[in-house]
N, C-alpha and C. Protein backbone atom coordinates (compact mmCIF):
# COMPACT_ATOMS: atom_id res chain seq x y z
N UNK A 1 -13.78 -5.03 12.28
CA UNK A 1 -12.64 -4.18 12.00
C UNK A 1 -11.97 -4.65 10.72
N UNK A 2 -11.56 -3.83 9.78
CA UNK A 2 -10.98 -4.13 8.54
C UNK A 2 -9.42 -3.93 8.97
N UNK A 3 -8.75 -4.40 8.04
CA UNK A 3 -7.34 -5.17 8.52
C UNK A 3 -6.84 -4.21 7.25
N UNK A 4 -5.60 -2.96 7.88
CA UNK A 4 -5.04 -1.86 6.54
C UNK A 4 -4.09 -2.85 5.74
N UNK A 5 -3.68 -3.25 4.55
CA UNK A 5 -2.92 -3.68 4.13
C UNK A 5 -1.36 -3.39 4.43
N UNK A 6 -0.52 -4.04 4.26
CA UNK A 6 0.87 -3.96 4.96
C UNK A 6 1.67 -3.61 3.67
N UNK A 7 2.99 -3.59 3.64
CA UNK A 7 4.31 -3.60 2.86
C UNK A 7 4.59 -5.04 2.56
N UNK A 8 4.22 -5.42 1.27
CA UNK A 8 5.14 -7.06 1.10
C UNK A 8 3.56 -8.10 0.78
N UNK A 9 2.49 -7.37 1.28
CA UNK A 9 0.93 -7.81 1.33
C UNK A 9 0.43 -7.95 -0.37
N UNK A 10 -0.26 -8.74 -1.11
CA UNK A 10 -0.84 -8.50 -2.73
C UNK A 10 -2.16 -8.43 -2.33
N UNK A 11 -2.78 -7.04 -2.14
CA UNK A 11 -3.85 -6.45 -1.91
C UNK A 11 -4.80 -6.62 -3.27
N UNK A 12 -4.44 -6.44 -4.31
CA UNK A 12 -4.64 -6.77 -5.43
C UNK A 12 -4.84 -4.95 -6.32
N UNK A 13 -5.30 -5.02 -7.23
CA UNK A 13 -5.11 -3.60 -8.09
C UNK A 13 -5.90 -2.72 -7.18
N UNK A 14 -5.54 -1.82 -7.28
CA UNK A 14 -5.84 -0.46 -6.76
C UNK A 14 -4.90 0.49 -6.56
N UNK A 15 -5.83 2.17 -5.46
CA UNK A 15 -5.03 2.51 -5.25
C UNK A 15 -4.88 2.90 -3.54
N UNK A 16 -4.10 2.64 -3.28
CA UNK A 16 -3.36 2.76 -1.52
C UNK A 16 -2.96 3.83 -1.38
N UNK A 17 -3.63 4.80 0.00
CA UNK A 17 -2.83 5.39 0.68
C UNK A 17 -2.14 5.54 1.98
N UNK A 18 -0.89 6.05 2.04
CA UNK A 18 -0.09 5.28 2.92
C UNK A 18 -0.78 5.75 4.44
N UNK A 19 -0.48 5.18 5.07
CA UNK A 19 -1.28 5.76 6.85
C UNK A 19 -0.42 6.78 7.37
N UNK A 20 0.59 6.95 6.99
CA UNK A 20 1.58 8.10 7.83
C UNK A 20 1.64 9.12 7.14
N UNK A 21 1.86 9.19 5.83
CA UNK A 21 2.06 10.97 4.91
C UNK A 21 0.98 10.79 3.73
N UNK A 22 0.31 9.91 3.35
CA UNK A 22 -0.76 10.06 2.65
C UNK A 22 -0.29 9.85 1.22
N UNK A 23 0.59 9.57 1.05
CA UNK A 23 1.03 9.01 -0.59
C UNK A 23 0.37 7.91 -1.21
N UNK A 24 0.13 8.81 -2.24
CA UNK A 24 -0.47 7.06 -2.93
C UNK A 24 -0.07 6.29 -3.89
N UNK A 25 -0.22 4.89 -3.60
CA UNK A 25 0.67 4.27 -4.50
C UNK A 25 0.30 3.46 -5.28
N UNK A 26 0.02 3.27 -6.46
CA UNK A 26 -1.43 2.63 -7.16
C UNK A 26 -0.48 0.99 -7.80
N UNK A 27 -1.04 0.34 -7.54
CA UNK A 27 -1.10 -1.00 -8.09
C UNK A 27 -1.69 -1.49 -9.22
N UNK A 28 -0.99 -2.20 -10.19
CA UNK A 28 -1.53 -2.35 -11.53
C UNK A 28 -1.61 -3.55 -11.83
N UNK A 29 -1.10 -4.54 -10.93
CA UNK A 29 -1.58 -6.49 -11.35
C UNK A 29 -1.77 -6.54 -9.89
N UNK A 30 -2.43 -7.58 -10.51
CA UNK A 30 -3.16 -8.32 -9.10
C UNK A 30 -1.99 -9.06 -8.32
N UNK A 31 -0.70 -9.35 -8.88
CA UNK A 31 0.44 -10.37 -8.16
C UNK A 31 1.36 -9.02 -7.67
N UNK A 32 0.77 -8.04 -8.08
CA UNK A 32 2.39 -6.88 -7.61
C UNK A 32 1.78 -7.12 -5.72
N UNK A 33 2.75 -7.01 -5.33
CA UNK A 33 2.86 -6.83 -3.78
C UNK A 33 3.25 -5.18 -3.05
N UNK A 34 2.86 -4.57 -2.09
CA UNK A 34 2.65 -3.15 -1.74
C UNK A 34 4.14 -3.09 -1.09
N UNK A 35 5.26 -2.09 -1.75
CA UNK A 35 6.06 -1.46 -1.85
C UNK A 35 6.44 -0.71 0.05
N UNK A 36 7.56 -0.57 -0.07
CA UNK A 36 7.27 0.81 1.39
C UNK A 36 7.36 1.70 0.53
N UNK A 37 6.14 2.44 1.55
CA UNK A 37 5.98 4.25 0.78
C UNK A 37 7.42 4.84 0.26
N UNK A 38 6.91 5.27 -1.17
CA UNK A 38 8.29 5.86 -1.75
C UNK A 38 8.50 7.40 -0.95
N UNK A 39 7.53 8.12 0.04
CA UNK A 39 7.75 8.62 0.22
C UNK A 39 7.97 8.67 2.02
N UNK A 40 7.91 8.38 2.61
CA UNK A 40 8.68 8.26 4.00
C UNK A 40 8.42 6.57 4.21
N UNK A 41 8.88 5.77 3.82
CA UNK A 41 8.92 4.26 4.05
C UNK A 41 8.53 3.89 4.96
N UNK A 42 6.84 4.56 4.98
CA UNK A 42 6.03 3.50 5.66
C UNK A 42 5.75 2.14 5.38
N UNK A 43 4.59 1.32 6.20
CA UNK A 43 4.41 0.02 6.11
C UNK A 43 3.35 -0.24 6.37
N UNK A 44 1.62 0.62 6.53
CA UNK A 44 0.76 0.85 6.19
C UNK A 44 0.12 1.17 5.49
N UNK A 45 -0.92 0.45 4.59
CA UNK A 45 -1.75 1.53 3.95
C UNK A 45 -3.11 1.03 4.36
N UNK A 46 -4.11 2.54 3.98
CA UNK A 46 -5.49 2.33 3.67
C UNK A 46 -5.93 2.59 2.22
């Protein structure tokens, strides 16, 4: 089982979408850490 990345997690660059409304939120350094969704402040992503 793969483990979805969290809120506060440094997944590293890419781009995430959130598990509840599907927003995506793209990451641009490897040290940025995953945000809550700007759009309903989730705390999942895939």
């Amino acid at each position: 089982m793969v483990e979805m990345p969290n809120t506060g997690e440094q997944p590293g660059v890419g781009l995430y979408v959130c598990s509840s409304c599907d927003q995506i939120v793209r990451l641009d350094d490897p040290d940025d850490a995953l945000p809550p969704c700007p759009n309903c402040e989730g705390t999942e992503y895939r």
